[in-house]
PDB file of N, CA and C in Angstrom:
ATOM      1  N   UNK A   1      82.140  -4.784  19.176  1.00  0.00           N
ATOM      2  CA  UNK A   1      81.675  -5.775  20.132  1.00  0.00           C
ATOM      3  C   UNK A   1      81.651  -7.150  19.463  1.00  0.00           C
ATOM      4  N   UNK A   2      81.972  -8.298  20.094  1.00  0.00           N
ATOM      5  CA  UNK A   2      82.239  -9.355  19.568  1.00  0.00           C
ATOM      6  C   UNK A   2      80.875 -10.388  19.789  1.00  0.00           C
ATOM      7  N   UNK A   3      80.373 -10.994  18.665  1.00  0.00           N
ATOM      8  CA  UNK A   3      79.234 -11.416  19.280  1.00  0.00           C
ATOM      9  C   UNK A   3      78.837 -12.581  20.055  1.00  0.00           C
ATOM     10  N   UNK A   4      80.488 -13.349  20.120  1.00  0.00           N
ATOM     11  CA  UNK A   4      80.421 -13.796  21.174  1.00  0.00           C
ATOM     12  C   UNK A   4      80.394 -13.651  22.671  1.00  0.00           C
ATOM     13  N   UNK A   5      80.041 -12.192  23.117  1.00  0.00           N
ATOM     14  CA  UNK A   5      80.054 -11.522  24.142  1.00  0.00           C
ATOM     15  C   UNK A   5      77.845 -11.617  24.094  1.00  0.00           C
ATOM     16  N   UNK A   6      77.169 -12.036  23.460  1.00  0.00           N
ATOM     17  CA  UNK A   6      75.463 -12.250  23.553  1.00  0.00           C
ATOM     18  C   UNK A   6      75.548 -13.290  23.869  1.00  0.00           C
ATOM     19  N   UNK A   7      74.730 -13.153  24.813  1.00  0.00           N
ATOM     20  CA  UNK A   7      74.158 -14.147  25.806  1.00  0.00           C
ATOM     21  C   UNK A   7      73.077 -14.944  24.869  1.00  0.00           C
ATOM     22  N   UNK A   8      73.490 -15.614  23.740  1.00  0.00           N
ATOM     23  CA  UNK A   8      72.398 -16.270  23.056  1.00  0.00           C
ATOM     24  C   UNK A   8      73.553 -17.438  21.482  1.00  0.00           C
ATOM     25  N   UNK A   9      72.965 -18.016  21.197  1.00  0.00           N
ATOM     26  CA  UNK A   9      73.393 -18.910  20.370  1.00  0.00           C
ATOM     27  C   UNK A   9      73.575 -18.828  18.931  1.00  0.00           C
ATOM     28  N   UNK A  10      72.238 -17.892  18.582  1.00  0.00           N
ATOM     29  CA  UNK A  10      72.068 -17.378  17.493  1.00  0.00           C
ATOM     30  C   UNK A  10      71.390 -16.332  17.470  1.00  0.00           C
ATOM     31  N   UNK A  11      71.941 -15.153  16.795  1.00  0.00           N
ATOM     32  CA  UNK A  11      71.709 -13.549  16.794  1.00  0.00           C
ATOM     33  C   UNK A  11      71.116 -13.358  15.142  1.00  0.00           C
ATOM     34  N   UNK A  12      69.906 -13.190  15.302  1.00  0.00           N
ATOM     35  CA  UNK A  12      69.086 -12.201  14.203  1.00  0.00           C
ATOM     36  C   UNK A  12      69.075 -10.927  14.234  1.00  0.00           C
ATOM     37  N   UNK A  13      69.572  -9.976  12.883  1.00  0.00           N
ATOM     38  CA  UNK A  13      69.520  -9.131  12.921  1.00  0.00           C
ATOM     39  C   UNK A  13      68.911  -8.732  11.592  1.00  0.00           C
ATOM     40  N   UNK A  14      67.937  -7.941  11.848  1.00  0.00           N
ATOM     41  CA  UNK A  14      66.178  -8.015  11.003  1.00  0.00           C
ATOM     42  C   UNK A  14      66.636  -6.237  11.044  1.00  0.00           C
ATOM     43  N   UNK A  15      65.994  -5.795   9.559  1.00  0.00           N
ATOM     44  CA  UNK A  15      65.687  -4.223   9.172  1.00  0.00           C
ATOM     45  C   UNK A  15      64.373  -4.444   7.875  1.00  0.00           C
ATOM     46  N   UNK A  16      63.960  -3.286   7.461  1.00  0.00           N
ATOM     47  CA  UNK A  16      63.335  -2.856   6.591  1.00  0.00           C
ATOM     48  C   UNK A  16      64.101  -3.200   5.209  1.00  0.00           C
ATOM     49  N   UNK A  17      63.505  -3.895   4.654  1.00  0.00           N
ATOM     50  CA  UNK A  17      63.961  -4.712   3.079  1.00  0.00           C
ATOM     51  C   UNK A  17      64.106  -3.825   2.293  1.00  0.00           C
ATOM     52  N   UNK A  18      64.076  -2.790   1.837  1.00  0.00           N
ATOM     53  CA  UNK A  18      63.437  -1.571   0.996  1.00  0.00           C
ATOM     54  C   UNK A  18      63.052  -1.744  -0.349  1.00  0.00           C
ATOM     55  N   UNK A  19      62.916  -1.359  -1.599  1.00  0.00           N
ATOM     56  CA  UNK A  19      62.465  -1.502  -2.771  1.00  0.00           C
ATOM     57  C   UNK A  19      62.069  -2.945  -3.139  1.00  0.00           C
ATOM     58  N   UNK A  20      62.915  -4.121  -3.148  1.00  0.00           N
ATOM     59  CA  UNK A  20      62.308  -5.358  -3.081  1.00  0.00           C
ATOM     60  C   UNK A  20      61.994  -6.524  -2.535  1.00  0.00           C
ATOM     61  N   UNK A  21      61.755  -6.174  -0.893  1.00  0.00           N
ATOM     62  CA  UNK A  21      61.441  -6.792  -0.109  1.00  0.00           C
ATOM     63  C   UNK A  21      61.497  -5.921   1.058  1.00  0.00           C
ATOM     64  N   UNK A  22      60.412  -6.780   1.894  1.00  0.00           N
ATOM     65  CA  UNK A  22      59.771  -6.538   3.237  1.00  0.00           C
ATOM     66  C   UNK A  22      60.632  -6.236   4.615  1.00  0.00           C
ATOM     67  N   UNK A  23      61.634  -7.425   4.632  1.00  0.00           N
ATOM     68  CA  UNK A  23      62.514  -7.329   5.580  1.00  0.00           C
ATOM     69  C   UNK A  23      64.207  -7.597   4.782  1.00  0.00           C
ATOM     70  N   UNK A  24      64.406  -7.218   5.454  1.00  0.00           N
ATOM     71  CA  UNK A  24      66.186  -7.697   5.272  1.00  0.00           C
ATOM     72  C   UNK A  24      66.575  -8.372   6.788  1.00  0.00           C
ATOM     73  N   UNK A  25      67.645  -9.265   6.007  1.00  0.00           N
ATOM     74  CA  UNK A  25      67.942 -10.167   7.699  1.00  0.00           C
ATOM     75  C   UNK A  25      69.409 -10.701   7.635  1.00  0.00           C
ATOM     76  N   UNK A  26      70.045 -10.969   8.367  1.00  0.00           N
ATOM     77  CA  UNK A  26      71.198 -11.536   8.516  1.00  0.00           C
ATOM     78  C   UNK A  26      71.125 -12.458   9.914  1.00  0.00           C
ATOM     79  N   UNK A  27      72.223 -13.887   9.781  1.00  0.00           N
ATOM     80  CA  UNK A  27      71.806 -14.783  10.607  1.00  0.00           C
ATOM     81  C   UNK A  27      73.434 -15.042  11.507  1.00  0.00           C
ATOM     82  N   UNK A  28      73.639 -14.922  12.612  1.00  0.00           N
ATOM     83  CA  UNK A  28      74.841 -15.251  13.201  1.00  0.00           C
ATOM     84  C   UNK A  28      74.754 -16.197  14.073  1.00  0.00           C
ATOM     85  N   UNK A  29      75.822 -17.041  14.250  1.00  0.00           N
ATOM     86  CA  UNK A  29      75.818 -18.724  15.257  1.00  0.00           C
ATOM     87  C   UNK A  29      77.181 -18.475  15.483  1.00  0.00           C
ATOM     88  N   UNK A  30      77.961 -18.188  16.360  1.00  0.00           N
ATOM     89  CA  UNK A  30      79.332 -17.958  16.703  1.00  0.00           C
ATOM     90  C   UNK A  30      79.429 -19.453  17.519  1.00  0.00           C
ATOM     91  N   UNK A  31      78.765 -19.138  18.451  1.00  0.00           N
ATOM     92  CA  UNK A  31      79.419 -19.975  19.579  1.00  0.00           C
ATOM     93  C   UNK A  31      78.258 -21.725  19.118  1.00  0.00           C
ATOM     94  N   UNK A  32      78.239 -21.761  18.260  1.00  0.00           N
ATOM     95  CA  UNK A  32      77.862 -23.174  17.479  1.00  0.00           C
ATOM     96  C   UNK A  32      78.719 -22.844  16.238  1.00  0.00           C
ATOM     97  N   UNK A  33      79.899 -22.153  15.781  1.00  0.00           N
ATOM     98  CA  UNK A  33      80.574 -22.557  15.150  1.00  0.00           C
ATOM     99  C   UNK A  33      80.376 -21.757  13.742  1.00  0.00           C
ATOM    100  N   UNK A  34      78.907 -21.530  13.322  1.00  0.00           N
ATOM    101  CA  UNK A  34      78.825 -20.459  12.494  1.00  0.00           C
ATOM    102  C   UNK A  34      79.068 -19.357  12.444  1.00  0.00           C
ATOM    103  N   UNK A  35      79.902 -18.760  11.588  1.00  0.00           N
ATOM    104  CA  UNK A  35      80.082 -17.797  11.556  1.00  0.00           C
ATOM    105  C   UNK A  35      78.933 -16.427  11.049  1.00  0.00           C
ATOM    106  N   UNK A  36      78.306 -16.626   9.477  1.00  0.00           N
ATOM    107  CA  UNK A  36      77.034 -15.924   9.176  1.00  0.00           C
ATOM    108  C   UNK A  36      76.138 -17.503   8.532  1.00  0.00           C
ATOM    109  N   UNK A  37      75.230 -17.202   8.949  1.00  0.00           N
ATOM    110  CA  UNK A  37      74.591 -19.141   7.855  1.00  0.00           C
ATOM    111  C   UNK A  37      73.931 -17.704   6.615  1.00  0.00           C
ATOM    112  N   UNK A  38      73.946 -18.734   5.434  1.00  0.00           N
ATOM    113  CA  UNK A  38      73.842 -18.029   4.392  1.00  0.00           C
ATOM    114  C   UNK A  38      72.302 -17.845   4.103  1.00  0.00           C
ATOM    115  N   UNK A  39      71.596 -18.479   4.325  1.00  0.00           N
ATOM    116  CA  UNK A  39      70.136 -18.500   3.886  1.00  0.00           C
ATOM    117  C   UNK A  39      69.272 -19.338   5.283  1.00  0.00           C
ATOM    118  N   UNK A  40      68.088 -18.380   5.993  1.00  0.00           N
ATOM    119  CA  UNK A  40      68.155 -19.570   7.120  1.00  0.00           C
ATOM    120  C   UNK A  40      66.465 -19.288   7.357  1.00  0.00           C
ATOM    121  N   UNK A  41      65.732 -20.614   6.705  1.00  0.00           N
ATOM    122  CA  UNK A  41      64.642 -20.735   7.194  1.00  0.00           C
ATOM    123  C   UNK A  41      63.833 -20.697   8.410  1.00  0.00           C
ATOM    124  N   UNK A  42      64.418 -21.222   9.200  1.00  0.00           N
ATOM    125  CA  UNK A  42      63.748 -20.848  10.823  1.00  0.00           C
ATOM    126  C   UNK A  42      64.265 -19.839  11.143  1.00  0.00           C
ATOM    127  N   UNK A  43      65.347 -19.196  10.940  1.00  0.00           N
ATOM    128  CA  UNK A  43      65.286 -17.145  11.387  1.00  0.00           C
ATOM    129  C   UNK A  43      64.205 -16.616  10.531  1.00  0.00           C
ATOM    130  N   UNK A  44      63.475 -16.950   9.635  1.00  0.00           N
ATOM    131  CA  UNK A  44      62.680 -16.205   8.978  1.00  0.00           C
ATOM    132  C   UNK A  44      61.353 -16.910   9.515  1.00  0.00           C
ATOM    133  N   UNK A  45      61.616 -18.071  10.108  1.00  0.00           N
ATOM    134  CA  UNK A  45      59.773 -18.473  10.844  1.00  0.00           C
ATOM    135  C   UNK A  45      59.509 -17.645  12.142  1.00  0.00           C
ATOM    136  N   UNK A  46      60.914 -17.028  12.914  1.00  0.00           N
ATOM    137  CA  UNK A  46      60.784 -16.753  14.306  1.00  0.00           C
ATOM    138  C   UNK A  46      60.823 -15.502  14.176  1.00  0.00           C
ATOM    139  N   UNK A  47      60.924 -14.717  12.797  1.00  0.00           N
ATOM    140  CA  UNK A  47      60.984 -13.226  12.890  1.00  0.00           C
ATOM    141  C   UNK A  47      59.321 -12.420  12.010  1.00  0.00           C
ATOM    142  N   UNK A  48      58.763 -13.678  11.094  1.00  0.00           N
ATOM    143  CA  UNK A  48      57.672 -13.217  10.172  1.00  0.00           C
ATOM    144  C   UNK A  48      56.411 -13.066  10.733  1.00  0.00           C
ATOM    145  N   UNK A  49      56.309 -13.620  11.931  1.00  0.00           N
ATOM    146  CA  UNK A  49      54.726 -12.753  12.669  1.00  0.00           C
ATOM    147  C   UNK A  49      54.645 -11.772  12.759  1.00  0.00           C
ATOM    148  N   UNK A  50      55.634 -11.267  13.633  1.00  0.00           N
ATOM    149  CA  UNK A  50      56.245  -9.908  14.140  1.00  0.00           C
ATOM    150  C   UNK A  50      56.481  -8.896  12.891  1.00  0.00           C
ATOM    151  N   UNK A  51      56.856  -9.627  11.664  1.00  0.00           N
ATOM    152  CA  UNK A  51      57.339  -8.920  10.395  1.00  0.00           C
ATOM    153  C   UNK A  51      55.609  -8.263   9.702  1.00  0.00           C
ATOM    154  N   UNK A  52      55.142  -9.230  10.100  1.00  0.00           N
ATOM    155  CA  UNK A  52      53.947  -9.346   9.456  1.00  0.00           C
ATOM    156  C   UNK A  52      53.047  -8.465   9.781  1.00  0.00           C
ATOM    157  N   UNK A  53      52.646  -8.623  11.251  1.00  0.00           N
ATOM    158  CA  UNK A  53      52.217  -7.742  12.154  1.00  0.00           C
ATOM    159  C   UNK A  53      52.713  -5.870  11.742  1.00  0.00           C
ATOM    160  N   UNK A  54      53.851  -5.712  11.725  1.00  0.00           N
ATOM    161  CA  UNK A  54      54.570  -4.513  11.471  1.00  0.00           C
ATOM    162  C   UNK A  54      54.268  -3.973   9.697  1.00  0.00           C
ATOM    163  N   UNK A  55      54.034  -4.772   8.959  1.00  0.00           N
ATOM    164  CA  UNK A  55      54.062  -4.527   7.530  1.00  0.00           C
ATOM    165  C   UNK A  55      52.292  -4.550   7.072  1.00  0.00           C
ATOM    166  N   UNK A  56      51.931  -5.141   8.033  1.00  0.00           N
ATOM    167  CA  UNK A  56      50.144  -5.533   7.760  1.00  0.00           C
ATOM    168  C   UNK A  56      49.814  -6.248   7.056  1.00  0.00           C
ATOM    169  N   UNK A  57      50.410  -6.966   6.164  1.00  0.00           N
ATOM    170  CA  UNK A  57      50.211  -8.053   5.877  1.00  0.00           C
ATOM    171  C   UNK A  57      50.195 -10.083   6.163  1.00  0.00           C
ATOM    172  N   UNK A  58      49.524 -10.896   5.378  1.00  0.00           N
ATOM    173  CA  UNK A  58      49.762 -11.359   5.997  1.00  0.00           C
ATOM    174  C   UNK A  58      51.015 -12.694   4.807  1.00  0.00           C
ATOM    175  N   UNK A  59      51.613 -12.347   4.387  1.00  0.00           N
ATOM    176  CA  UNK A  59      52.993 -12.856   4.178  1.00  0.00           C
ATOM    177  C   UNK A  59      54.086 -11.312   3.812  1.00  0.00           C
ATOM    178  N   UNK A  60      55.190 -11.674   3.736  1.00  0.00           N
ATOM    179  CA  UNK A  60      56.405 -11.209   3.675  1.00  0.00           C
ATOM    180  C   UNK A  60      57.225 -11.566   2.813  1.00  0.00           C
ATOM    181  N   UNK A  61      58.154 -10.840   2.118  1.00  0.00           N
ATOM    182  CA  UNK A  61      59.152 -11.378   1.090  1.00  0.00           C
ATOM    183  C   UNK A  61      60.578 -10.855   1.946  1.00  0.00           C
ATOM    184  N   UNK A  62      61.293 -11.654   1.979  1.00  0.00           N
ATOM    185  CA  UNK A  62      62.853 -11.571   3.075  1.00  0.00           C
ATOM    186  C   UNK A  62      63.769 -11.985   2.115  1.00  0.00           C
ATOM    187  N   UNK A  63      64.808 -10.300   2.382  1.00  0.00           N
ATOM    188  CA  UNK A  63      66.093 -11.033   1.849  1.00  0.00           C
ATOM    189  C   UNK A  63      67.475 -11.016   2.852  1.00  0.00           C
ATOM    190  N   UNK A  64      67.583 -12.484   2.449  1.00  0.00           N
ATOM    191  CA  UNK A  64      68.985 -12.622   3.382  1.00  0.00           C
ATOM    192  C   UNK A  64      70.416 -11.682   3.153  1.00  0.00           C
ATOM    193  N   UNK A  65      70.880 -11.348   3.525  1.00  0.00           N
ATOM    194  CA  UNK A  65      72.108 -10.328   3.281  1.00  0.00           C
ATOM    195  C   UNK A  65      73.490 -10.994   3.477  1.00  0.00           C
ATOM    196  N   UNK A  66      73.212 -11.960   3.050  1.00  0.00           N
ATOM    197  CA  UNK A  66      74.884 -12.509   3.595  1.00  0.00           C
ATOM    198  C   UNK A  66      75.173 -12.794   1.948  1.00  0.00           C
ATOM    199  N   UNK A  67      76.574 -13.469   2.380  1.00  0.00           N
ATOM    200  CA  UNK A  67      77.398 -13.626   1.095  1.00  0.00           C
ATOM    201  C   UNK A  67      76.968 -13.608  -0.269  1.00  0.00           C
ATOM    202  N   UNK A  68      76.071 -14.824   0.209  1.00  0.00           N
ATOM    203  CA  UNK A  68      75.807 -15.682  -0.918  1.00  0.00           C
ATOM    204  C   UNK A  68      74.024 -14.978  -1.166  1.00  0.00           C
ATOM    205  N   UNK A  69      73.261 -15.179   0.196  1.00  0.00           N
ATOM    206  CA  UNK A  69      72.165 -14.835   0.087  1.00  0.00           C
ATOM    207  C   UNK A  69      71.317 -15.460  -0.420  1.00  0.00           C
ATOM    208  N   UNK A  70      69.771 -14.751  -0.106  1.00  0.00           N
ATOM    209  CA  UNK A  70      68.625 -15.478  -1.163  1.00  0.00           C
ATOM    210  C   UNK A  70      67.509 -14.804  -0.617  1.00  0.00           C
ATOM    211  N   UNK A  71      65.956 -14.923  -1.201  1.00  0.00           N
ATOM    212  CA  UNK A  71      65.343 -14.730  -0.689  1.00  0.00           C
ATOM    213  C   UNK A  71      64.324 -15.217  -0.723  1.00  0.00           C
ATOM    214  N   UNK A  72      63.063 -15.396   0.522  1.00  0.00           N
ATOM    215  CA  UNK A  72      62.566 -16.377   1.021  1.00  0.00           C
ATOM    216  C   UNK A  72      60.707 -15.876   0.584  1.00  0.00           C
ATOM    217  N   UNK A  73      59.971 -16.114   0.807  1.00  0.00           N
ATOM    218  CA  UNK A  73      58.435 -15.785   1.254  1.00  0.00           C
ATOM    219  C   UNK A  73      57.829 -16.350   2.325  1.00  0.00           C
ATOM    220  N   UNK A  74      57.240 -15.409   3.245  1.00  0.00           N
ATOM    221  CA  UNK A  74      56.772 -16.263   4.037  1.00  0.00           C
ATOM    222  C   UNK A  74      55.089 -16.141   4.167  1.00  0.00           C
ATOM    223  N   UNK A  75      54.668 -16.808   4.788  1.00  0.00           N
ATOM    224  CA  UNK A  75      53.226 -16.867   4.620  1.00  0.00           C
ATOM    225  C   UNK A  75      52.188 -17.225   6.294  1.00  0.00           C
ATOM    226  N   UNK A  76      51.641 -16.714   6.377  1.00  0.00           N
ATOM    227  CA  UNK A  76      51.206 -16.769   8.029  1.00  0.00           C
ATOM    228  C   UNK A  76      50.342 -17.505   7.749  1.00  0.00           C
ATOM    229  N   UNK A  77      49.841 -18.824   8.616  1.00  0.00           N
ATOM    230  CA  UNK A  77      48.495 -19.834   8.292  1.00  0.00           C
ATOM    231  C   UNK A  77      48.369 -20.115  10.125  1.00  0.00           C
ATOM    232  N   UNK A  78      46.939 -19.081  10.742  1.00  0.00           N
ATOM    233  CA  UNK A  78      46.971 -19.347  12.067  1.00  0.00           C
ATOM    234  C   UNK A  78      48.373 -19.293  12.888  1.00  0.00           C
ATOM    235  N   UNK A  79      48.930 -20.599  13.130  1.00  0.00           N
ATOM    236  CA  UNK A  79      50.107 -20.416  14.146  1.00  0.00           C
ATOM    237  C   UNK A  79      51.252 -20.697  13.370  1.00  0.00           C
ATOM    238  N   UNK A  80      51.155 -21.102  12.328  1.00  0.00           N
ATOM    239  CA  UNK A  80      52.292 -21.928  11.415  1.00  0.00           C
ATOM    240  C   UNK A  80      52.690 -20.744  10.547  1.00  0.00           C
ATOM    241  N   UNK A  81      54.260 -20.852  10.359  1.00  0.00           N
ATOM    242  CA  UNK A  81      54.230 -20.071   9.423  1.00  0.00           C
ATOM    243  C   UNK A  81      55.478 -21.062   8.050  1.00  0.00           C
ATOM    244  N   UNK A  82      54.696 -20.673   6.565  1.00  0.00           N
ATOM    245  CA  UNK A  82      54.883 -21.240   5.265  1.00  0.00           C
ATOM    246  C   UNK A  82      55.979 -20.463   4.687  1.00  0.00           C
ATOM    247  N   UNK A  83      56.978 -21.440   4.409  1.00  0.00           N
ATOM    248  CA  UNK A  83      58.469 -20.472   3.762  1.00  0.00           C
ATOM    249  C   UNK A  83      58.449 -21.204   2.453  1.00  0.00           C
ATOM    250  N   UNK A  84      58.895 -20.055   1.956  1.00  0.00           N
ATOM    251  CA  UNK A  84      58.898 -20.840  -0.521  1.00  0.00           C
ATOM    252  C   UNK A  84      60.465 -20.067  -0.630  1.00  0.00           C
ATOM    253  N   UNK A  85      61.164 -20.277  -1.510  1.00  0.00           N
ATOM    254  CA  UNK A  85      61.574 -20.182  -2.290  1.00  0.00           C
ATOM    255  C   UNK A  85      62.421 -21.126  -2.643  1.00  0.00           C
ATOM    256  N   UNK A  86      63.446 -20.266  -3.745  1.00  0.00           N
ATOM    257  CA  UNK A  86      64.699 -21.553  -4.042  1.00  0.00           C
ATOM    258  C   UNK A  86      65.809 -22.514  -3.107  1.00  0.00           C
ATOM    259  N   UNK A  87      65.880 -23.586  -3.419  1.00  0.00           N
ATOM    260  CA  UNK A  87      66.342 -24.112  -2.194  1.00  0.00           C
ATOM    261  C   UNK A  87      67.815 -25.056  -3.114  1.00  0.00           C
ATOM    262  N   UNK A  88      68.885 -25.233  -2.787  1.00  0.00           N
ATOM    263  CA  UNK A  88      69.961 -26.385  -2.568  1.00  0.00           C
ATOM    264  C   UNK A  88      69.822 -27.651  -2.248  1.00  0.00           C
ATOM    265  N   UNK A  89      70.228 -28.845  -2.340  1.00  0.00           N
ATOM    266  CA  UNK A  89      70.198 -29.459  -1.509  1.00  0.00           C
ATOM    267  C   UNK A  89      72.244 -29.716  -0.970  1.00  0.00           C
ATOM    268  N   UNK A  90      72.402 -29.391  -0.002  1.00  0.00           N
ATOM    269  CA  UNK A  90      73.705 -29.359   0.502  1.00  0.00           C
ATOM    270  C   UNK A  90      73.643 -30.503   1.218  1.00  0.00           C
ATOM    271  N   UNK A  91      73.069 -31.451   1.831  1.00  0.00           N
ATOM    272  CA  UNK A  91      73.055 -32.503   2.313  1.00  0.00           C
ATOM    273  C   UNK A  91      72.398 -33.802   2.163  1.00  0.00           C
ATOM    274  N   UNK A  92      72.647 -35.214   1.998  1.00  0.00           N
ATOM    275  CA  UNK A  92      71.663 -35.829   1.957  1.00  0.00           C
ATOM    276  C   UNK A  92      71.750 -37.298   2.641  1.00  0.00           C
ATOM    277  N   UNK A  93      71.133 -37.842   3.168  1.00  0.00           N
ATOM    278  CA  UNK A  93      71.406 -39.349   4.110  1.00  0.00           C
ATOM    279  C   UNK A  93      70.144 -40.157   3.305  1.00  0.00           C
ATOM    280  N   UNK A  94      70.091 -41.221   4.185  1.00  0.00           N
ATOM    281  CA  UNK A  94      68.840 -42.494   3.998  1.00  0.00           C
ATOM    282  C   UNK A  94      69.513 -42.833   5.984  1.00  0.00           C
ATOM    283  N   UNK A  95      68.194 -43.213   6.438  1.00  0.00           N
ATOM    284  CA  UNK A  95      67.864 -43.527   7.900  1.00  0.00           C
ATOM    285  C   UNK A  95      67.218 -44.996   7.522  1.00  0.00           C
ATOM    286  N   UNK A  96      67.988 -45.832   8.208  1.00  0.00           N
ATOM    287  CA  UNK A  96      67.538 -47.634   7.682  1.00  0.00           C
ATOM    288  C   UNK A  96      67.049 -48.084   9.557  1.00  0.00           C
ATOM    289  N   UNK A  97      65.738 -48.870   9.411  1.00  0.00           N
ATOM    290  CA  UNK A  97      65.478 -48.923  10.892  1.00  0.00           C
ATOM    291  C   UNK A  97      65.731 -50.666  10.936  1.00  0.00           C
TER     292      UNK A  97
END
């Protein structure tokens, strides 16, 4: 099945992390052009309540499964949720007003 056939923009697909981590995740954007994104902070803010909830705790350790990969921590504070780990910087601007 092609996943440009989901009725959605971007497809998370979340399992059980096993031995060193909580969840495992992979991130797909077809029809915005991505093919897998390699490491993706807001799939891991919109999946770690729910992760959290399910594991009983209240943070999570997530590893991304794609190519390149990485993995994240997340941390529940009330409604917000706190992501750590190693980060890139792949982009950078200055905004002049």
């Amino acid at each position: 099945m092609s996943l440009f056939l989901v009725p959605s923009s971007i497809v998370i697909a979340a399992c059980y992390g096993g031995p060193d981590a909580d969840v495992s995740i992979r991130v797909f954007a077809p029809r915005l052009g991505v093919a897998e994104d390699h490491v993706t902070g807001s799939a891991l803010c919109s999946i770690s309540p729910w992760w959290m909830e399910k594991v009983g705790s209240p943070t999570v350790t997530v590893r991304q499964a794609s190519a390149r990969g990485g993995v994240m921590y997340a941390r529940l504070f009330e409604h917000n949720v706190e992501v750590a780990g190693l980060a890139r910087t792949f982009f950078s601007g200055e905004i002049r007003s």
